[in-house]
Structures are given as structure tokens and as C-alpha cells.
PDB file of N, CA and C in Angstrom:
ATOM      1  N   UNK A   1       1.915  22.776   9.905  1.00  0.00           N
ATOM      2  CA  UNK A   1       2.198  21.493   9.315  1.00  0.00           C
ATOM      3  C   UNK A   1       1.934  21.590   7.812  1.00  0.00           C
ATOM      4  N   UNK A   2       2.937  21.074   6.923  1.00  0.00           N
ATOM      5  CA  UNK A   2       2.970  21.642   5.340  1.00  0.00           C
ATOM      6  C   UNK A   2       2.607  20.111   4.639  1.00  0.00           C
ATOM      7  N   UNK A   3       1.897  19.942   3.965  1.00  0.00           N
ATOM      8  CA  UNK A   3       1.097  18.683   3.108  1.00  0.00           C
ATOM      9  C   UNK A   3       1.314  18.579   1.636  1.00  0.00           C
ATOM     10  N   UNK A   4       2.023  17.668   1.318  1.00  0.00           N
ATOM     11  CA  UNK A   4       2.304  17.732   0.201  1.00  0.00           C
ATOM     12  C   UNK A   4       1.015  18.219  -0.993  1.00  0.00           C
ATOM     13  N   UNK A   5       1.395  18.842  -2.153  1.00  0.00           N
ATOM     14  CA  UNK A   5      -0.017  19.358  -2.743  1.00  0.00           C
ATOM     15  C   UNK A   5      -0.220  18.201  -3.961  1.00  0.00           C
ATOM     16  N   UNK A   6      -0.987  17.635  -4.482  1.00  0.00           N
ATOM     17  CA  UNK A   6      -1.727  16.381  -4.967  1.00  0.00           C
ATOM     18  C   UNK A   6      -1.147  16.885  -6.594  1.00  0.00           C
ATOM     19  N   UNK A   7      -0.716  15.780  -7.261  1.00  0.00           N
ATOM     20  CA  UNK A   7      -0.602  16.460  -8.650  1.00  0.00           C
ATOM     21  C   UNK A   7      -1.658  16.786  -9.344  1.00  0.00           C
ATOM     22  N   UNK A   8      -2.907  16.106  -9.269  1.00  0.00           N
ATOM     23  CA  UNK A   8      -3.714  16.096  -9.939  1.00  0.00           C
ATOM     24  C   UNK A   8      -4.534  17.677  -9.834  1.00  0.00           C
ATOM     25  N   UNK A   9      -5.064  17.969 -10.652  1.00  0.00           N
ATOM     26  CA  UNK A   9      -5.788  19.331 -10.126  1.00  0.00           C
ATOM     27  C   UNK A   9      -6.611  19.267  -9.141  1.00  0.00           C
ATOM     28  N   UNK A  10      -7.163  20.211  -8.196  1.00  0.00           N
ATOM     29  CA  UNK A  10      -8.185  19.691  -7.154  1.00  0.00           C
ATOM     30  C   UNK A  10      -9.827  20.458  -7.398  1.00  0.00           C
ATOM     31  N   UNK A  11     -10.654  19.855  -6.751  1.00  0.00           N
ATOM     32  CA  UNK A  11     -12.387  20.503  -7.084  1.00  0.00           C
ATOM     33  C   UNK A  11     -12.675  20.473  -5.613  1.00  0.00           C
ATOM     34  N   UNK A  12     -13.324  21.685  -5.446  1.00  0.00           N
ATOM     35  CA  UNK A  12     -13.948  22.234  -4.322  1.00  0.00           C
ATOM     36  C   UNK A  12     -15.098  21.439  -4.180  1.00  0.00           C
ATOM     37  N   UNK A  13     -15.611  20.492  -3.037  1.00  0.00           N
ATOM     38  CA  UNK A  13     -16.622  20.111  -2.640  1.00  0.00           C
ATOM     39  C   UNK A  13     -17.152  20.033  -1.571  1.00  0.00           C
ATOM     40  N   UNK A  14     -18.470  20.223  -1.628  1.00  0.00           N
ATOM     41  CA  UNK A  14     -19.052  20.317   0.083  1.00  0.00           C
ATOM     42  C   UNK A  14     -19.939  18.912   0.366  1.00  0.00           C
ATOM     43  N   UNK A  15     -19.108  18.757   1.840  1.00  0.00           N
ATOM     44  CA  UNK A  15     -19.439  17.366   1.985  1.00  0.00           C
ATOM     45  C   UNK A  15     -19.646  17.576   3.746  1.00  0.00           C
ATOM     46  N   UNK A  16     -20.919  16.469   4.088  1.00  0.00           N
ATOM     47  CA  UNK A  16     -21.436  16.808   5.410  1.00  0.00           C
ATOM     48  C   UNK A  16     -20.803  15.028   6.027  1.00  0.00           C
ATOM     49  N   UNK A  17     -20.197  16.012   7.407  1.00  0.00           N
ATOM     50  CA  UNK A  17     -19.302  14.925   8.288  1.00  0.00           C
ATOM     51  C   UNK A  17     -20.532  15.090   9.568  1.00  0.00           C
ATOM     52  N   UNK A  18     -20.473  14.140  10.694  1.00  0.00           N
ATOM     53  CA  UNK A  18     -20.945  14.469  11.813  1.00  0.00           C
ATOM     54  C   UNK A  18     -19.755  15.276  12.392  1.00  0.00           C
ATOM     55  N   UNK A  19     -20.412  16.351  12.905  1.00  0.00           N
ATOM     56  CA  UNK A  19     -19.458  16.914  13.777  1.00  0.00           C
ATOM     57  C   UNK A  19     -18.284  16.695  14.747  1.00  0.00           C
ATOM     58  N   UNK A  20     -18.678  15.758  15.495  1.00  0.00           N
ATOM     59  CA  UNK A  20     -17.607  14.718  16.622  1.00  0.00           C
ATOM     60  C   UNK A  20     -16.303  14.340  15.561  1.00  0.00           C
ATOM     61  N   UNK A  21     -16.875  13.738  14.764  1.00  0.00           N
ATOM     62  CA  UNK A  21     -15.739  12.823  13.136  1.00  0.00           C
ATOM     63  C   UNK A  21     -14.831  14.007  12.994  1.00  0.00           C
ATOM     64  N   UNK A  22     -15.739  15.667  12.786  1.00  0.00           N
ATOM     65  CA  UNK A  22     -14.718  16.449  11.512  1.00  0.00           C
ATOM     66  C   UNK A  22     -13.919  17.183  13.237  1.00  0.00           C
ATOM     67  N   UNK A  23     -14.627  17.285  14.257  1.00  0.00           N
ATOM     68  CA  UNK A  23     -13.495  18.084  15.322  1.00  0.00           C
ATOM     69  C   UNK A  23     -12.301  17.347  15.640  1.00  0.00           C
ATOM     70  N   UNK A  24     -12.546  15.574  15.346  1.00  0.00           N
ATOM     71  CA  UNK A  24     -11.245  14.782  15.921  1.00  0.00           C
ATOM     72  C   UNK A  24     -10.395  14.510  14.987  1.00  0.00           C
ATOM     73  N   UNK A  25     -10.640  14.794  13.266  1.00  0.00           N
ATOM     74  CA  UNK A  25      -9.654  15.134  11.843  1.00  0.00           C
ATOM     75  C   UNK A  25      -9.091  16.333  12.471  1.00  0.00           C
ATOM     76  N   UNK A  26      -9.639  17.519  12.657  1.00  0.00           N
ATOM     77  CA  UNK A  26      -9.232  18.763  12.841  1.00  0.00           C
ATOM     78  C   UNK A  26      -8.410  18.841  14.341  1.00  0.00           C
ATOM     79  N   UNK A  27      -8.806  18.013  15.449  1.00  0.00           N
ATOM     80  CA  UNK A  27      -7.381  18.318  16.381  1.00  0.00           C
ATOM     81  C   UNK A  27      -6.485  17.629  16.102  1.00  0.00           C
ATOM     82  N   UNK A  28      -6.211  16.563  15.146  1.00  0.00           N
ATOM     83  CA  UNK A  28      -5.261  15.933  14.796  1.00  0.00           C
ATOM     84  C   UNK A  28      -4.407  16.443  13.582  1.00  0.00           C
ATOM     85  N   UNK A  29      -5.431  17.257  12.653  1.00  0.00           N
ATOM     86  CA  UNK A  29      -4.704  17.574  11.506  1.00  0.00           C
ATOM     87  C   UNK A  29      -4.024  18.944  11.753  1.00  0.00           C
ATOM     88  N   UNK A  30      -5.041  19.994  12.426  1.00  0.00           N
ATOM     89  CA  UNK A  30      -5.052  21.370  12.230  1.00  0.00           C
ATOM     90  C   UNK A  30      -5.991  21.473  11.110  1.00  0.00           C
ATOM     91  N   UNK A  31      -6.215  23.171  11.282  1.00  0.00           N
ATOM     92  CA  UNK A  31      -7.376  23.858  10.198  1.00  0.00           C
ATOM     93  C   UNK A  31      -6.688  23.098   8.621  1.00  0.00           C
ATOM     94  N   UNK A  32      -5.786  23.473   8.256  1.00  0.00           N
ATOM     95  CA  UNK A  32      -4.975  23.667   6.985  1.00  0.00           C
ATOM     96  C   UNK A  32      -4.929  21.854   6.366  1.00  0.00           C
ATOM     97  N   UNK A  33      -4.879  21.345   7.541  1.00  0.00           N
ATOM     98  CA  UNK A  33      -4.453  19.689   6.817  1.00  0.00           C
ATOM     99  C   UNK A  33      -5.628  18.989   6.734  1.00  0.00           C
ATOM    100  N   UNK A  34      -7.197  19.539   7.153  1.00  0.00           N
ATOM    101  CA  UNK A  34      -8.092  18.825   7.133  1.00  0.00           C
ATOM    102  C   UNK A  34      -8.384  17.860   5.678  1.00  0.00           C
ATOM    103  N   UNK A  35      -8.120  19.152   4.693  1.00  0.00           N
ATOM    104  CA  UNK A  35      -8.786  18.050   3.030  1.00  0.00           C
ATOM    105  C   UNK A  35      -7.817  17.365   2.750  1.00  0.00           C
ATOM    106  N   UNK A  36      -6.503  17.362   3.243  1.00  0.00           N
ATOM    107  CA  UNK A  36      -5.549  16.551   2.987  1.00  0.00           C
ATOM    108  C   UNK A  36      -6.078  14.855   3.455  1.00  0.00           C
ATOM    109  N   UNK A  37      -6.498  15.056   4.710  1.00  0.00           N
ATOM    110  CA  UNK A  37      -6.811  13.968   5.532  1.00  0.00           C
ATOM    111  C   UNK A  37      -8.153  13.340   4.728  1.00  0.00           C
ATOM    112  N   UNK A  38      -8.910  14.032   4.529  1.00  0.00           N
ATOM    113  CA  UNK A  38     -10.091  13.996   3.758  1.00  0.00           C
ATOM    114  C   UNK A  38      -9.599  13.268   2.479  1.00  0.00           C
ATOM    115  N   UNK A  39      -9.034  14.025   1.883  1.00  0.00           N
ATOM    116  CA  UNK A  39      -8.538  13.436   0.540  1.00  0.00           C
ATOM    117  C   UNK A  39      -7.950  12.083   0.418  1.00  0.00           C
ATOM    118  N   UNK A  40      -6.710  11.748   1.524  1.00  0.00           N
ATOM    119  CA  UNK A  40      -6.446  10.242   2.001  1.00  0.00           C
ATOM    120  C   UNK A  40      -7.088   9.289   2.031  1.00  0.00           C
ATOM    121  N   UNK A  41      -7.837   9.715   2.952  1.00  0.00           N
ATOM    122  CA  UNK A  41      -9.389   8.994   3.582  1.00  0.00           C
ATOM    123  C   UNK A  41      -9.972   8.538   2.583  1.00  0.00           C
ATOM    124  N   UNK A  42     -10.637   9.489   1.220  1.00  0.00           N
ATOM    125  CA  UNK A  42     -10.991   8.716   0.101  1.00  0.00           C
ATOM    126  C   UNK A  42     -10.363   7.721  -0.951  1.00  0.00           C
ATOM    127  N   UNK A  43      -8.974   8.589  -1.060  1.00  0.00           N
ATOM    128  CA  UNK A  43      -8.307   7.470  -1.853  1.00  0.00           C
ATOM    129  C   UNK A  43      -8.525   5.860  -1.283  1.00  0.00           C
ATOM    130  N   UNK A  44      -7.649   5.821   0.168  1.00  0.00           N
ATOM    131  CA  UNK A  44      -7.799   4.782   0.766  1.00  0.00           C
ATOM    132  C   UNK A  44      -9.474   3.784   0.647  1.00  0.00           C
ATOM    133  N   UNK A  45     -10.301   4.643   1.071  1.00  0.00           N
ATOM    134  CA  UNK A  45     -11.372   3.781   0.629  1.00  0.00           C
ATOM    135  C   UNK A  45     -11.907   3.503  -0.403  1.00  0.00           C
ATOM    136  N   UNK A  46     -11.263   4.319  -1.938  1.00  0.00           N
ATOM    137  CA  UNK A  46     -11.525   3.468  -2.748  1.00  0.00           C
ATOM    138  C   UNK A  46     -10.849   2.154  -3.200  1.00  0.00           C
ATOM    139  N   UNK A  47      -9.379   2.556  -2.970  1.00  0.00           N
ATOM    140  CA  UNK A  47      -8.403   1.256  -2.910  1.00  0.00           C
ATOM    141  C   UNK A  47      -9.167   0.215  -2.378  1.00  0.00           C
ATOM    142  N   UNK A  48      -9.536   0.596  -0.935  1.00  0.00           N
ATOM    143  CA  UNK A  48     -10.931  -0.655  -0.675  1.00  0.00           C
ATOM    144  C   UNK A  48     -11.692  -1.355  -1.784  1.00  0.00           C
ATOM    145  N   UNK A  49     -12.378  -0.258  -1.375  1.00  0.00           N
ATOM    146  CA  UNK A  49     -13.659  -0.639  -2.618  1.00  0.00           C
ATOM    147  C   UNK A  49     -13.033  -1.716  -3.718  1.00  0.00           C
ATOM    148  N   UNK A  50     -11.885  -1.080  -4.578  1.00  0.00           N
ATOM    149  CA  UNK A  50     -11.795  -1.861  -5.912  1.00  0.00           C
ATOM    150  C   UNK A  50     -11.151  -3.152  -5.866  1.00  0.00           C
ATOM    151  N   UNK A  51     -10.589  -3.097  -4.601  1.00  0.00           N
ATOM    152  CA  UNK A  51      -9.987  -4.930  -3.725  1.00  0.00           C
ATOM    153  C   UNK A  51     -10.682  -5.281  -4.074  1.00  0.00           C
ATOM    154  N   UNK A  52     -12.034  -4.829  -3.315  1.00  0.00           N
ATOM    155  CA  UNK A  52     -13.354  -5.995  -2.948  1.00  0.00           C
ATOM    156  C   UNK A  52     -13.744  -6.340  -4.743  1.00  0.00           C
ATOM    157  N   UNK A  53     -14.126  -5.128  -5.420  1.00  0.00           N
ATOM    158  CA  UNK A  53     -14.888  -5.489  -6.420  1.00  0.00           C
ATOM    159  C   UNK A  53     -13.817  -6.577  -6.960  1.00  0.00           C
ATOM    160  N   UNK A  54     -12.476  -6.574  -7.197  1.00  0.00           N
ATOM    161  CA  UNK A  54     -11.239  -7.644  -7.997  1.00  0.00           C
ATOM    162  C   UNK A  54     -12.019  -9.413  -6.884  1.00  0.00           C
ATOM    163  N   UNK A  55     -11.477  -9.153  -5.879  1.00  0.00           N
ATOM    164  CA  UNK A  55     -12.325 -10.611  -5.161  1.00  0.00           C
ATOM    165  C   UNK A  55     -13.148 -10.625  -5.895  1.00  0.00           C
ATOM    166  N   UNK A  56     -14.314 -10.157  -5.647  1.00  0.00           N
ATOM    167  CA  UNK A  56     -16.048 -10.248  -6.014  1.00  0.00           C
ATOM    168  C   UNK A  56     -15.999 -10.982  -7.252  1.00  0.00           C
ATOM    169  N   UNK A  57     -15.036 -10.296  -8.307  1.00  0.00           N
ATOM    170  CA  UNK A  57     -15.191 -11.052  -9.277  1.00  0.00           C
ATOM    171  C   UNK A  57     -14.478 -12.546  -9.839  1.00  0.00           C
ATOM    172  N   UNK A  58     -13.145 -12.360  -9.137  1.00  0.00           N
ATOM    173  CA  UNK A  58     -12.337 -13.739  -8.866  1.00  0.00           C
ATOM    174  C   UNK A  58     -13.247 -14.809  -8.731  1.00  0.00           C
ATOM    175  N   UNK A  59     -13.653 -14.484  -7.167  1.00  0.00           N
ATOM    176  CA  UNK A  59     -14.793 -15.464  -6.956  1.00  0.00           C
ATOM    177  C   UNK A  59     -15.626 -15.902  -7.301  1.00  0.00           C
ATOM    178  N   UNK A  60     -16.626 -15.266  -8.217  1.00  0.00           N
ATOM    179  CA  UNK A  60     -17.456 -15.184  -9.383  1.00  0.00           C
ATOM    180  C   UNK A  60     -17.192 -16.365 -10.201  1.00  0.00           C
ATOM    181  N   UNK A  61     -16.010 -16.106 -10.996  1.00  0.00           N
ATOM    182  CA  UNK A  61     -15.132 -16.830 -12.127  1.00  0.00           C
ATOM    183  C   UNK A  61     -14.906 -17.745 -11.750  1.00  0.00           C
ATOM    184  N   UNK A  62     -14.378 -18.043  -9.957  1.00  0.00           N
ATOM    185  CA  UNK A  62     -13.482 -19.639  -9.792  1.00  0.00           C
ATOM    186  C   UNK A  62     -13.702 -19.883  -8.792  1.00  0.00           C
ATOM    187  N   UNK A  63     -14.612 -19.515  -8.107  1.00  0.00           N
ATOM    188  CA  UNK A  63     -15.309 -19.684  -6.634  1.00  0.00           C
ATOM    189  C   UNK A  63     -14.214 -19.184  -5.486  1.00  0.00           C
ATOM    190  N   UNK A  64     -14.706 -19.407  -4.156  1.00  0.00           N
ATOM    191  CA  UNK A  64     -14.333 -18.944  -2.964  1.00  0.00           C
ATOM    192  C   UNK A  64     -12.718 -19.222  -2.799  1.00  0.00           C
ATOM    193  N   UNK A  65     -12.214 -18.173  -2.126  1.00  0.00           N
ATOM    194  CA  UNK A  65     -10.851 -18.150  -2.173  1.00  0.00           C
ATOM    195  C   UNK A  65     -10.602 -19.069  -0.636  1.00  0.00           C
ATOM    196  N   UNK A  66      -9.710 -19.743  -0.967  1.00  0.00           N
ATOM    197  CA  UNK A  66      -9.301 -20.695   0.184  1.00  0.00           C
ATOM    198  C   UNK A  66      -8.586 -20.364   1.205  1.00  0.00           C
ATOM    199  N   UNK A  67      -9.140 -20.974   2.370  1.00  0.00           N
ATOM    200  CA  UNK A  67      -8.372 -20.200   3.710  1.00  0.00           C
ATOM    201  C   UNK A  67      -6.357 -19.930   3.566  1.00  0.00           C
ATOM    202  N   UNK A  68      -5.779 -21.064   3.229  1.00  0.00           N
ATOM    203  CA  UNK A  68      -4.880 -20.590   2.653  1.00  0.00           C
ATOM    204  C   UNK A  68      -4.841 -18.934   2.139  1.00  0.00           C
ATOM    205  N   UNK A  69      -5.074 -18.774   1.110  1.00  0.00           N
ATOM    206  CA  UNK A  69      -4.982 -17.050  -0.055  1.00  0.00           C
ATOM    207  C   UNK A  69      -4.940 -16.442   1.116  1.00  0.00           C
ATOM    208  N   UNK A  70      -5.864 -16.359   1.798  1.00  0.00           N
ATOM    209  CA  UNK A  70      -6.731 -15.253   2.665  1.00  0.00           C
ATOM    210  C   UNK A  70      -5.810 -15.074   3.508  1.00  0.00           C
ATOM    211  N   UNK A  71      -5.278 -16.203   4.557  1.00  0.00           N
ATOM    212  CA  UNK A  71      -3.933 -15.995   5.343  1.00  0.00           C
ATOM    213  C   UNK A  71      -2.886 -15.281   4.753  1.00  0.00           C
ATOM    214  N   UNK A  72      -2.435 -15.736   3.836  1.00  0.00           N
ATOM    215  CA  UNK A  72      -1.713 -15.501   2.884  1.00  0.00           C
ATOM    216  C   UNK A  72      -1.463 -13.314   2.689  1.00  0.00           C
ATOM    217  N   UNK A  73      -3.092 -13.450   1.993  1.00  0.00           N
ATOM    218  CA  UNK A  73      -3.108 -11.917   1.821  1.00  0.00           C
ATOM    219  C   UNK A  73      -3.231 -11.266   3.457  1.00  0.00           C
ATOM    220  N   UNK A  74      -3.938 -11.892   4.449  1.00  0.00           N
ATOM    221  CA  UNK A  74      -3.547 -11.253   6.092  1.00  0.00           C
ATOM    222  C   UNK A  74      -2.324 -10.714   6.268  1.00  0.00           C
ATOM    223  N   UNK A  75      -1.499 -11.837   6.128  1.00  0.00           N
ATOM    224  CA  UNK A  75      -0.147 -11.522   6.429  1.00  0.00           C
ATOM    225  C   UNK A  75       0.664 -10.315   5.742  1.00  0.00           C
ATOM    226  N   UNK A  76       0.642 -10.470   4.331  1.00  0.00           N
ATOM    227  CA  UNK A  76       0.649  -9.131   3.243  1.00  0.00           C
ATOM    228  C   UNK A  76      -0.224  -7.975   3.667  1.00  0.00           C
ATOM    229  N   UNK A  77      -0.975  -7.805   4.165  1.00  0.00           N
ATOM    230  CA  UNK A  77      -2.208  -6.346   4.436  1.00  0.00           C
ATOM    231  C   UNK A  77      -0.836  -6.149   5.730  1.00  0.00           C
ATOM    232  N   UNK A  78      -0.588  -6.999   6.702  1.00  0.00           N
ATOM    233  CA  UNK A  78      -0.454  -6.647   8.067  1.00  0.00           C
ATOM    234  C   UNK A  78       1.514  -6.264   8.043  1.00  0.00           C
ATOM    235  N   UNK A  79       1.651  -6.747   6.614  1.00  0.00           N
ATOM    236  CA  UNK A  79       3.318  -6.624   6.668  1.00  0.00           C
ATOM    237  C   UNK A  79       3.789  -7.742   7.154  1.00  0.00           C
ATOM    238  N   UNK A  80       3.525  -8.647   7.318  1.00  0.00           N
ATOM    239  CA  UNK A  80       4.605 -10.260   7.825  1.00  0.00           C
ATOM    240  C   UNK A  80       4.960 -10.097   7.114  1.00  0.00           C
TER     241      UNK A  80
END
């Protein structure tokens, strides 16, 4: 299975998974696609992360977002 290669340059890092986590990346990915998956995995959770921090601070500025937005963005996360 061939993975596209990242434009950015890449850095070798060692990083500790529980075992169970990195054998069920690895029967799904194969040996070769593991840091790919890895690499995803982080992007995606920082995309997280910097959602939350954009809310965090919205809210901050103009208080709690109204059930409305929130439906709103549900539907957008889920594709309606």
C-alpha cells in the first residue's frame, strides 16, 4: 500500500503507544503505512485542538454559543 509522501520535510521521532493501540494501526495500515497513520492522527488532533482554542476564545469575547450555532456546526462536522 503506497502513501502519499508529506511535502513538508519529515523528523524522526520516538514516541511510546500502548501496544494493543500500535498492533491495531499496524493490522490496518501494514509495517510501511504506520507513520503515515500516525502522522494523520496528529494533524487531525491538532485541527482539534485549535477549533477548541477559536471557541474558547469566541466565547470569552461574546459568551456561550447558542444551541442554534452548535446544531448548526453538528450538521457541518457530520456533512448535512
Amino acid at each position: 500500500m503506497a502513501f502519499p509522501q508529506p511535502a513538508d520535510p519529515t523528523v524522526k521521532k520516538s514516541v511510546t503507544l500502548r501496544r494493543s493501540l500500535a498492533e491495531e494501526i499496524e493490522s490496518r495500515t501494514g509495517p510501511r503505512g504506520f507513520s503515515h497513520f500516525v502522522d494523520q492522527a496528529a494533524e487531525y488532533g491538532l485541527a482539534l485542538l485549535k477549533a477548541e482554542e477559536i471557541v474558547t476564545d469566541h466565547e470569552r469575547r461574546v459568551g456561550p454559543l447558542s444551541d442554534e450555532v452548535m446544531e448548526e456546526a453538528r450538521r457541518a462536522w457530520s456533512g448535512e
